[in-house]
PDB file of N, CA and C in Angstrom:
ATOM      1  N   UNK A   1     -12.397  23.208 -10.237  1.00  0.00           N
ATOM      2  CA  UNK A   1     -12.490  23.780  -8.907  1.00  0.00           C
ATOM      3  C   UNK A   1     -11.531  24.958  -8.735  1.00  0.00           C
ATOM      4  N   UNK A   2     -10.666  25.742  -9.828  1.00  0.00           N
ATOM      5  CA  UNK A   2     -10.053  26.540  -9.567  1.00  0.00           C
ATOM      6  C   UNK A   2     -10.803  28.182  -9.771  1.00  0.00           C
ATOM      7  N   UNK A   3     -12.097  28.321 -10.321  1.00  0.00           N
ATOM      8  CA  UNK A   3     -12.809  29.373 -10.372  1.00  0.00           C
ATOM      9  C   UNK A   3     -13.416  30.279  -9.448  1.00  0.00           C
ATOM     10  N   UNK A   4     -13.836  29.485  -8.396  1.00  0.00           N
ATOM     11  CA  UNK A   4     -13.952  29.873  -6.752  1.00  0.00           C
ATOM     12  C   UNK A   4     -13.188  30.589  -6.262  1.00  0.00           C
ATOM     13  N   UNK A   5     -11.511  30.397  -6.306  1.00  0.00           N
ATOM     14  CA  UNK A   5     -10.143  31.265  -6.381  1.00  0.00           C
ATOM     15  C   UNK A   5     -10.831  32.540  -6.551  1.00  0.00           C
ATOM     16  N   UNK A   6     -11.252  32.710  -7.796  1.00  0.00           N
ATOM     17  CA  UNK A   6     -11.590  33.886  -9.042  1.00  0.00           C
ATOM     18  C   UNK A   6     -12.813  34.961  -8.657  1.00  0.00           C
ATOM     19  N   UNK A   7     -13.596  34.387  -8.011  1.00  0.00           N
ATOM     20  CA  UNK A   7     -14.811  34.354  -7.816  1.00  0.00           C
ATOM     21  C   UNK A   7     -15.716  33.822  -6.415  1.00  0.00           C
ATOM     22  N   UNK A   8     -14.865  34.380  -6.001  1.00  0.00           N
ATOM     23  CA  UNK A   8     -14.676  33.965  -4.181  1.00  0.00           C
ATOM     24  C   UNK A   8     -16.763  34.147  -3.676  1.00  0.00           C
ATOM     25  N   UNK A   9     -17.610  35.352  -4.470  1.00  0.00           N
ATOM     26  CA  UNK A   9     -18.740  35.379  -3.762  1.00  0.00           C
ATOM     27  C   UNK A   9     -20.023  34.600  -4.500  1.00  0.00           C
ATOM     28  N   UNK A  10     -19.419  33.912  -5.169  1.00  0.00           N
ATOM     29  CA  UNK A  10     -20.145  32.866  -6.157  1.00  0.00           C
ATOM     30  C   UNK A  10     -21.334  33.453  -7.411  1.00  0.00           C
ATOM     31  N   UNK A  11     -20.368  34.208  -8.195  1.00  0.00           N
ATOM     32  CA  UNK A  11     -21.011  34.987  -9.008  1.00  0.00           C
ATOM     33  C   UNK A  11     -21.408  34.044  -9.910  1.00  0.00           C
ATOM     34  N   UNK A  12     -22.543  34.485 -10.480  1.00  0.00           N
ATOM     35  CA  UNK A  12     -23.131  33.443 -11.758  1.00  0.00           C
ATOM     36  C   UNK A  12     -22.097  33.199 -12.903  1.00  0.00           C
ATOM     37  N   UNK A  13     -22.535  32.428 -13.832  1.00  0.00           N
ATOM     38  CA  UNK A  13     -21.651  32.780 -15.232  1.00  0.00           C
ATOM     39  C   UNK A  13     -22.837  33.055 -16.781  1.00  0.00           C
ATOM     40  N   UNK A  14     -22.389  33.205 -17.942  1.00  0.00           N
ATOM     41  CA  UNK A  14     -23.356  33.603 -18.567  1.00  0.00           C
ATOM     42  C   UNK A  14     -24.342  32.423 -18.633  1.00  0.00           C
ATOM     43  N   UNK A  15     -26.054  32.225 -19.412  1.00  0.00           N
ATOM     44  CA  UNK A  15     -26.604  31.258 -19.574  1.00  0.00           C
ATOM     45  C   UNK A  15     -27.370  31.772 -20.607  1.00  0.00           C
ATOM     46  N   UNK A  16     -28.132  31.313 -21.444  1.00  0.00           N
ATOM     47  CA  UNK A  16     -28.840  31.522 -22.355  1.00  0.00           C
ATOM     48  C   UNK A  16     -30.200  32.481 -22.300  1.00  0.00           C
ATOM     49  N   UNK A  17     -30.743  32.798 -21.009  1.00  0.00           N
ATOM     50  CA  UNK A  17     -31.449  33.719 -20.476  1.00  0.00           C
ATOM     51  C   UNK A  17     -31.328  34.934 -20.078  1.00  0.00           C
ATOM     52  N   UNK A  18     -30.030  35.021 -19.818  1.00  0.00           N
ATOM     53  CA  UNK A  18     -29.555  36.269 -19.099  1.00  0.00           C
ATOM     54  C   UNK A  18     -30.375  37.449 -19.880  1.00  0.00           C
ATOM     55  N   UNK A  19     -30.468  38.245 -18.997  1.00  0.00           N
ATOM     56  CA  UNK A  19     -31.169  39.494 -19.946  1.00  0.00           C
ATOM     57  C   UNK A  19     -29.864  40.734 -18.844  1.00  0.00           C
ATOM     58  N   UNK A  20     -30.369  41.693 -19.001  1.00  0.00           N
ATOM     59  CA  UNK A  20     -29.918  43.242 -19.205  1.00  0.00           C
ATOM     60  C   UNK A  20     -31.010  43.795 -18.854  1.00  0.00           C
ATOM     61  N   UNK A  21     -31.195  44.638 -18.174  1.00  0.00           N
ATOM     62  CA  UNK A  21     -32.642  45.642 -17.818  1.00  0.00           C
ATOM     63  C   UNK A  21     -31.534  47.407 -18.056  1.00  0.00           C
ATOM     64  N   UNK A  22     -31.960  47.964 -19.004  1.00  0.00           N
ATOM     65  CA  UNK A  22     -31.773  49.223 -19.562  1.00  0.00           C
ATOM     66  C   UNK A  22     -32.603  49.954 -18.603  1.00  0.00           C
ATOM     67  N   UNK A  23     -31.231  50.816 -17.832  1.00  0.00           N
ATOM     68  CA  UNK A  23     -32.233  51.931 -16.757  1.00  0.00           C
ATOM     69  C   UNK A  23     -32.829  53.332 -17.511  1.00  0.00           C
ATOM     70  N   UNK A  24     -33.010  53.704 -18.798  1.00  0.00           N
ATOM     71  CA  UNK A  24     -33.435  54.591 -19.322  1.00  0.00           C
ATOM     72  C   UNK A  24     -34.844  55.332 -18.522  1.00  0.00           C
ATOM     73  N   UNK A  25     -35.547  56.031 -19.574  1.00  0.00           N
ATOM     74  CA  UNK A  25     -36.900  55.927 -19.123  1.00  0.00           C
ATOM     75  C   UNK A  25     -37.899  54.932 -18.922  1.00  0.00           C
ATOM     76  N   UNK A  26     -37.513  53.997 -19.481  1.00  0.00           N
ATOM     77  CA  UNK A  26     -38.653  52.512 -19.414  1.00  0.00           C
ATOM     78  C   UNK A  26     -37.209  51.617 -19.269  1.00  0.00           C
ATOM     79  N   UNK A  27     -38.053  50.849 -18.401  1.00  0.00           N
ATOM     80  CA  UNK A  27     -37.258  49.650 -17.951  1.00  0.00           C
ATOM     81  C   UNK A  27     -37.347  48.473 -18.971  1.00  0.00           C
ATOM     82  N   UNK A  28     -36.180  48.350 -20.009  1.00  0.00           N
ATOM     83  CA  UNK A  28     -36.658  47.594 -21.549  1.00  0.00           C
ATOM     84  C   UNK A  28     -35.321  46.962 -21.327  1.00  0.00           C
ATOM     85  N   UNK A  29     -35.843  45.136 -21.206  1.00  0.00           N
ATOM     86  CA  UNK A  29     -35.178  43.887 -21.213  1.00  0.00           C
ATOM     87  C   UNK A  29     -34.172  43.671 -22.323  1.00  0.00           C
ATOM     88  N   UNK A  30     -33.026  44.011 -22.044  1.00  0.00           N
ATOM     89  CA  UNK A  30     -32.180  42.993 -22.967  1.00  0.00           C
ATOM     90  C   UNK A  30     -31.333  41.892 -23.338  1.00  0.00           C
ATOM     91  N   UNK A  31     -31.438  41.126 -24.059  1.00  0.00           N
ATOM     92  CA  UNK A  31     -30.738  39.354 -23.870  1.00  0.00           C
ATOM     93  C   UNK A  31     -30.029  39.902 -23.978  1.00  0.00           C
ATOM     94  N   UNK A  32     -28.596  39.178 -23.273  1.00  0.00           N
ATOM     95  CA  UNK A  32     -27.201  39.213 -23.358  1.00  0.00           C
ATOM     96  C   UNK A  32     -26.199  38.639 -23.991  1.00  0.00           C
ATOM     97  N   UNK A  33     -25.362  38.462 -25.459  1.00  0.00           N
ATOM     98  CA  UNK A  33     -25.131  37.846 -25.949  1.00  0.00           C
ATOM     99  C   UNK A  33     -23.785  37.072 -24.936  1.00  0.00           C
ATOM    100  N   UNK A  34     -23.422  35.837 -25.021  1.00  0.00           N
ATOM    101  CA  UNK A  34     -21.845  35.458 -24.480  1.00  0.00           C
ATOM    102  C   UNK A  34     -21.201  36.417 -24.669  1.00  0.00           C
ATOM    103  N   UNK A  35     -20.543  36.769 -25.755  1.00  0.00           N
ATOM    104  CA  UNK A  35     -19.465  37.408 -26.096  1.00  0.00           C
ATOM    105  C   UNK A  35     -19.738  39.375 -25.146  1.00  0.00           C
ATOM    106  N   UNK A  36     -20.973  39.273 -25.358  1.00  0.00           N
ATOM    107  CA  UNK A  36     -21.177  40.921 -24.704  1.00  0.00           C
ATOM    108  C   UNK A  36     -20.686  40.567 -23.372  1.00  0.00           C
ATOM    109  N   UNK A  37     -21.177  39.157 -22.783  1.00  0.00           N
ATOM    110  CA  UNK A  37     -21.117  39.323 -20.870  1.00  0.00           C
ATOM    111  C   UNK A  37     -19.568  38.898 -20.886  1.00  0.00           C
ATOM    112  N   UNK A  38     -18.601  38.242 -21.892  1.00  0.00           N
ATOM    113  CA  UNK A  38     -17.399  38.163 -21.392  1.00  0.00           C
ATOM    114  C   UNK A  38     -16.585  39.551 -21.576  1.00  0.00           C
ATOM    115  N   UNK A  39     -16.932  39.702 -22.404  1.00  0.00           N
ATOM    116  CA  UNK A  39     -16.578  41.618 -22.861  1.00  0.00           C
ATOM    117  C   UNK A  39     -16.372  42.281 -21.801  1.00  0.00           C
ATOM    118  N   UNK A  40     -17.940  42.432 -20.949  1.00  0.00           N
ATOM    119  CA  UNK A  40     -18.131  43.274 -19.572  1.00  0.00           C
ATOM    120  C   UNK A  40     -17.549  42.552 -18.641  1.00  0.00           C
ATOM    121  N   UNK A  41     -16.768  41.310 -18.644  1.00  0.00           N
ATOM    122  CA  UNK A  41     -16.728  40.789 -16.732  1.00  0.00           C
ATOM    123  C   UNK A  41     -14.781  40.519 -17.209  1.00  0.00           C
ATOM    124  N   UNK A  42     -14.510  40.683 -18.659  1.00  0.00           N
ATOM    125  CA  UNK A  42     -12.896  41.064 -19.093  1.00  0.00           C
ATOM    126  C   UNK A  42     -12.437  42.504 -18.791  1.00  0.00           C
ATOM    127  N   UNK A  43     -13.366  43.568 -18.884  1.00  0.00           N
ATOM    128  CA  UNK A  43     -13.114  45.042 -18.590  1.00  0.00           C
ATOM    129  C   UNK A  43     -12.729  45.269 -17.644  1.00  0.00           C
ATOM    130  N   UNK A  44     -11.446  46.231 -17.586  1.00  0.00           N
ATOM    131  CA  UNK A  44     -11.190  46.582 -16.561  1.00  0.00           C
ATOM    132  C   UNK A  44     -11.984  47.646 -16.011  1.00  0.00           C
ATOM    133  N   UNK A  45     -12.419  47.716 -14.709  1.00  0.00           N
ATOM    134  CA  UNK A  45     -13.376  48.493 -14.147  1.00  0.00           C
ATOM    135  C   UNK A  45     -12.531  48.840 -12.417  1.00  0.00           C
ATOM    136  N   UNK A  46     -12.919  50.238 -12.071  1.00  0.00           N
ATOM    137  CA  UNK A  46     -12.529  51.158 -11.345  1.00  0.00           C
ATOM    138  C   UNK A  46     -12.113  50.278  -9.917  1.00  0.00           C
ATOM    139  N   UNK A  47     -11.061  50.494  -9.639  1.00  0.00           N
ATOM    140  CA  UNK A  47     -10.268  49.436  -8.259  1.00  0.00           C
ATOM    141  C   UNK A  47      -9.737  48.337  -8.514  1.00  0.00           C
ATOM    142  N   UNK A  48      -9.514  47.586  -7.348  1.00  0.00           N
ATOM    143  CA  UNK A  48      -8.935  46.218  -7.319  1.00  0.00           C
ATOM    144  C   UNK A  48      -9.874  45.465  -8.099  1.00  0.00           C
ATOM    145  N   UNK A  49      -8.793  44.897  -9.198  1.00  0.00           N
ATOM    146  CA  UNK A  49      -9.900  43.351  -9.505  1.00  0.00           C
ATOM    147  C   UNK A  49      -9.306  41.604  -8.957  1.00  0.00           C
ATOM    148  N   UNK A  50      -9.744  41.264  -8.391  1.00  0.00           N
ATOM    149  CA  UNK A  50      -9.294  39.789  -7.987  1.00  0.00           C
ATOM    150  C   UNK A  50      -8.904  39.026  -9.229  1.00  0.00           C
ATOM    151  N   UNK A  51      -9.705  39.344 -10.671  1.00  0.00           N
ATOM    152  CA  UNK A  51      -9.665  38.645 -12.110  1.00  0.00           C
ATOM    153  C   UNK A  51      -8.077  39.139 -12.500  1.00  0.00           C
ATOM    154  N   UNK A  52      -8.454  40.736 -12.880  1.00  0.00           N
ATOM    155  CA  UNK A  52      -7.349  40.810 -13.328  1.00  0.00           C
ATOM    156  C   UNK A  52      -5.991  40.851 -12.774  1.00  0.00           C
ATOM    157  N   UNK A  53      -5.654  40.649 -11.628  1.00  0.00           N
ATOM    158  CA  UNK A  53      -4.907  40.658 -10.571  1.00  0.00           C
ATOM    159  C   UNK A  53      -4.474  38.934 -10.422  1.00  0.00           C
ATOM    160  N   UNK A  54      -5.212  37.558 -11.036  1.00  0.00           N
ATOM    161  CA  UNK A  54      -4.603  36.538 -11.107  1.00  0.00           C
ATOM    162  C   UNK A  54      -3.661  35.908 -11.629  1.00  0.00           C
ATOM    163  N   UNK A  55      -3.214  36.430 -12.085  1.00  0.00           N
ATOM    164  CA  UNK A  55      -2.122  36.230 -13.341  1.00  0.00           C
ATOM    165  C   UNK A  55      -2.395  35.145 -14.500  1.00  0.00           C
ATOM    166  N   UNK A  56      -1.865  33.567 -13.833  1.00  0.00           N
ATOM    167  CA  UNK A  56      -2.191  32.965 -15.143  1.00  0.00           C
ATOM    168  C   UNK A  56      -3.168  31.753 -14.971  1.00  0.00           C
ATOM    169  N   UNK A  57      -4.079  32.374 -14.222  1.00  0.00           N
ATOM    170  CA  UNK A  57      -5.624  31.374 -13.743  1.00  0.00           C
ATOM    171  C   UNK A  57      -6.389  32.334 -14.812  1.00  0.00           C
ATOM    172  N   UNK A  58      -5.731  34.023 -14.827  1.00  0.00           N
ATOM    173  CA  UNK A  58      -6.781  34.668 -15.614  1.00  0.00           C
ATOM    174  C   UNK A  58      -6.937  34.867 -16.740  1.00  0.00           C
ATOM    175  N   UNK A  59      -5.463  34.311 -17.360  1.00  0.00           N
ATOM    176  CA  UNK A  59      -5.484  33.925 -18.668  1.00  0.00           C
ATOM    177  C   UNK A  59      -6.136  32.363 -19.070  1.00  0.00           C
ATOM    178  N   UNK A  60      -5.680  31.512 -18.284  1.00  0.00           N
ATOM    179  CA  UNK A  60      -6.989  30.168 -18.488  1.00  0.00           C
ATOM    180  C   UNK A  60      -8.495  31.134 -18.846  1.00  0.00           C
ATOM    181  N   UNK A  61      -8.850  31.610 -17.391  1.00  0.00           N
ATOM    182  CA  UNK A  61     -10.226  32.141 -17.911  1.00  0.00           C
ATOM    183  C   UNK A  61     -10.306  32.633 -18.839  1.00  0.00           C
ATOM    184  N   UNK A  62      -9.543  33.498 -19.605  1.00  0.00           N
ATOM    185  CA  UNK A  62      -9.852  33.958 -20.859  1.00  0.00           C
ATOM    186  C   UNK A  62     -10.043  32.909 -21.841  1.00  0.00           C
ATOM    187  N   UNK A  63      -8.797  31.949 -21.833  1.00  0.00           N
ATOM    188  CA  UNK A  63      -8.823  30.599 -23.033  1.00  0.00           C
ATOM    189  C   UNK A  63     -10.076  30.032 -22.789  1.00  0.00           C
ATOM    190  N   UNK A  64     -11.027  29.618 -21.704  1.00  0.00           N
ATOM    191  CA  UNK A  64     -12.016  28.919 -21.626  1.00  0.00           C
ATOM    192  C   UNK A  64     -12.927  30.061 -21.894  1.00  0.00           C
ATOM    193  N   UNK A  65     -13.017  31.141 -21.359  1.00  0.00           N
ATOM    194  CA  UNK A  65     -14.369  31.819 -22.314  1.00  0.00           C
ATOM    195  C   UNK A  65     -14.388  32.410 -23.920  1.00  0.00           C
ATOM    196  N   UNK A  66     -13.249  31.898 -24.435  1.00  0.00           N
ATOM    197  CA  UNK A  66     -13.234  31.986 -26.015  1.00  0.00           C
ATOM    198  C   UNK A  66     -13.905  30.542 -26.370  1.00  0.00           C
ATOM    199  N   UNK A  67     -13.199  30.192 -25.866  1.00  0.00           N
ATOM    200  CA  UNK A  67     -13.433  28.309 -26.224  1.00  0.00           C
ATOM    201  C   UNK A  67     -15.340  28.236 -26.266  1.00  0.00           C
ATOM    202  N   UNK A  68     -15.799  28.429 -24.738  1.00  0.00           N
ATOM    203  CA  UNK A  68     -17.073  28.543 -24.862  1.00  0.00           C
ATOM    204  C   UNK A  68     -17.621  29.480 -25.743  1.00  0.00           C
ATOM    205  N   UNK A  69     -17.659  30.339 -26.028  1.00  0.00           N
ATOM    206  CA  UNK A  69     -17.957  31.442 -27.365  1.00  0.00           C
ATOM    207  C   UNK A  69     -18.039  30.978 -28.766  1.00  0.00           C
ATOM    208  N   UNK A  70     -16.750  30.100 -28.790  1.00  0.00           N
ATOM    209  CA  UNK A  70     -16.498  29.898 -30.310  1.00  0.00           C
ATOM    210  C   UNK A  70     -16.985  28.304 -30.330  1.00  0.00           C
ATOM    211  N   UNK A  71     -17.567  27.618 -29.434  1.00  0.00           N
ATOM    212  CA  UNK A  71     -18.425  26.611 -29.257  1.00  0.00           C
ATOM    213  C   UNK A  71     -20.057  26.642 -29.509  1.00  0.00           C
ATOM    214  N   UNK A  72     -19.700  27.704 -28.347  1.00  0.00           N
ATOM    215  CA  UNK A  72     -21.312  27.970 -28.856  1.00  0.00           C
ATOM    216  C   UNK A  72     -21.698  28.633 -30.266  1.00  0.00           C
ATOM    217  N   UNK A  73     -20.736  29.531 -31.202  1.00  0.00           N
ATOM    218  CA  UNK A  73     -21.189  29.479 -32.495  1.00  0.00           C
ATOM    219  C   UNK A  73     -21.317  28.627 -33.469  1.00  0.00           C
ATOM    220  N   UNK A  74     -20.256  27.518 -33.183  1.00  0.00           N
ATOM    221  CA  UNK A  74     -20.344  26.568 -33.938  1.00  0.00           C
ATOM    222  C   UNK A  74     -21.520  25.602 -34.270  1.00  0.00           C
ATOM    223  N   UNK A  75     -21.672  25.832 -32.816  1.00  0.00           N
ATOM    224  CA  UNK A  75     -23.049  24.489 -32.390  1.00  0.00           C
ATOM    225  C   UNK A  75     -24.483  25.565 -33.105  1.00  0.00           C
ATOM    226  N   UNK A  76     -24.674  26.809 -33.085  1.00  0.00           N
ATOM    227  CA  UNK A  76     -25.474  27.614 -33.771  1.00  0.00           C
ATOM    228  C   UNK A  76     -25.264  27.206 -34.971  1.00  0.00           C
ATOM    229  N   UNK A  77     -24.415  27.050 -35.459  1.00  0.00           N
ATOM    230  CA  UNK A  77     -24.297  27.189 -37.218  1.00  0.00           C
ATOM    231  C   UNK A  77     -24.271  26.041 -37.821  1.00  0.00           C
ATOM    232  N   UNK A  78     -24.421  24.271 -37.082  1.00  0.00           N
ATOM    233  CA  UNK A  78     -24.555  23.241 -37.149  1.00  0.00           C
ATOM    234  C   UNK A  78     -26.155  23.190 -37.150  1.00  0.00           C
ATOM    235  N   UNK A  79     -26.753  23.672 -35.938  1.00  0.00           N
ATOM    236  CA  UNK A  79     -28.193  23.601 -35.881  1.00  0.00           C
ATOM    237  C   UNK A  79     -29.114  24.521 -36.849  1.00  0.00           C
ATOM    238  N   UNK A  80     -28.123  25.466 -37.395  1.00  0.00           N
ATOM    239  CA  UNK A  80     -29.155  25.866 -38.510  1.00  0.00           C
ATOM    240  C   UNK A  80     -28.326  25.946 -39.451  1.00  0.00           C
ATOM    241  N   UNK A  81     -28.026  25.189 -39.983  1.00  0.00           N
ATOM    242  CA  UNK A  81     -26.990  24.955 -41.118  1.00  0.00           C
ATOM    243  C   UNK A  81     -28.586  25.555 -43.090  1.00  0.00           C
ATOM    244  N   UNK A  82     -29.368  24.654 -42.417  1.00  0.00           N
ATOM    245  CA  UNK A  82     -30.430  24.712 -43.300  1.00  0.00           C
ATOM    246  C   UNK A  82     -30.824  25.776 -43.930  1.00  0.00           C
ATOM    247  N   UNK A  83     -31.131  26.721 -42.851  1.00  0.00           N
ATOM    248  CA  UNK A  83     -31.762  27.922 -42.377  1.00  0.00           C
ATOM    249  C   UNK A  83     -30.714  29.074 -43.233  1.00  0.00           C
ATOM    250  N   UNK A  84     -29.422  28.763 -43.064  1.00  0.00           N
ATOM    251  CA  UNK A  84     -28.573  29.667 -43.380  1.00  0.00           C
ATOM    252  C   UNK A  84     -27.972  29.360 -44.819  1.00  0.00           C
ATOM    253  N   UNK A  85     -27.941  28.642 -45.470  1.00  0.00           N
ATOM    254  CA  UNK A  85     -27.739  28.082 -46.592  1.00  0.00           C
ATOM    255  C   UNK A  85     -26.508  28.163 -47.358  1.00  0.00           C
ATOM    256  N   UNK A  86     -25.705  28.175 -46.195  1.00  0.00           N
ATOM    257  CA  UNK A  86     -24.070  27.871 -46.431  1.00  0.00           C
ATOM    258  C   UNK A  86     -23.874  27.065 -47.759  1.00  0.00           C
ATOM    259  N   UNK A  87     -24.738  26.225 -48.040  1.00  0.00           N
ATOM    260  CA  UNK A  87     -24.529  25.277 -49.168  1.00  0.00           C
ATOM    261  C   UNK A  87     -24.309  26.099 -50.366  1.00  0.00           C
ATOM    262  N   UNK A  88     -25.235  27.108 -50.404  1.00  0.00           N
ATOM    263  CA  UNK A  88     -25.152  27.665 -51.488  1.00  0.00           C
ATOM    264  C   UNK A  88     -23.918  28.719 -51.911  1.00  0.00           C
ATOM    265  N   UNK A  89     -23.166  29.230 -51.309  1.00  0.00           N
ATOM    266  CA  UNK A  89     -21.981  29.679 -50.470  1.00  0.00           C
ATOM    267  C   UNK A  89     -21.080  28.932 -51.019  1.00  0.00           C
ATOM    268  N   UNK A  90     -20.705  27.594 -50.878  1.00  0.00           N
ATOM    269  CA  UNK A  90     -19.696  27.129 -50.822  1.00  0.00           C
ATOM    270  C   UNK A  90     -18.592  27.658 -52.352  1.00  0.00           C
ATOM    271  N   UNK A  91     -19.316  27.616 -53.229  1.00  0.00           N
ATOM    272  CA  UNK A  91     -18.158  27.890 -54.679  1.00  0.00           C
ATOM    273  C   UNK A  91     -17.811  29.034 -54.166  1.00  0.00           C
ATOM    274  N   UNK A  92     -18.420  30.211 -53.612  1.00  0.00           N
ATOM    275  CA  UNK A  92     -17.165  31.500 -53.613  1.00  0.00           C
ATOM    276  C   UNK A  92     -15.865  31.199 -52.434  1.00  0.00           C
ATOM    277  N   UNK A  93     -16.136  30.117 -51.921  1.00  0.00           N
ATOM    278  CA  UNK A  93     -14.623  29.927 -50.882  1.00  0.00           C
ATOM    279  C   UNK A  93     -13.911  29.485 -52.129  1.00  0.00           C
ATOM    280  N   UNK A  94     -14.213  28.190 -52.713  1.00  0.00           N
ATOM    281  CA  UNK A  94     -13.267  27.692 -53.395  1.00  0.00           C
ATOM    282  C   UNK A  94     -12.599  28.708 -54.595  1.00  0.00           C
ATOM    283  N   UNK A  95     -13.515  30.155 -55.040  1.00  0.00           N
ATOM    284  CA  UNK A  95     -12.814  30.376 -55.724  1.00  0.00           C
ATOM    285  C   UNK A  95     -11.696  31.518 -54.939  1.00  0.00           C
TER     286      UNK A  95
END
């Protein structure tokens, strides 16, 4: 319950859908990776920020959106462990 603090107008957080709409000439959808949307909502951007202006609620937020990041790769690289064939991989660590 301390994010509300942070985030006083109840901004979303990332989800697996998120897209990006590119204002170019054609309006062309792009998924958003975690790491891109913590990237953009860590940036400092023009005026007051309530984020970066918290001191050490905004360093928690940082520790918890690594945490989620480096969770969610893990859990990627568990679910396709197969796919990616780490197995075969393994002798060049050991050497």
């Amino acid at each position: 319950m301390t994010y509300p603090l942070l985030f006083p107008r109840g901004e979303c957080s990332w989800n697996t859908g998120m897209e990006h709409v590119e204002e170019r000439r054609t309006a062309k959808r792009i998924r958003v990776a975690q790491l891109q949307y913590y990237a953009y909502r860590l940036s400092q951007q023009n005026g007051f920020s309530i984020l970066h202006s918290s001191g050490k609620l905004f360093q928690q937020h940082i520790v918890d959106a690594y945490v989620k990041t480096e969770g969610s790769r893990l859990h990627f690289l568990r679910q396709n462990r197969k796919d990616l064939r780490i197995e075969l991989y393994r002798g060049l660590l050991d050497a």
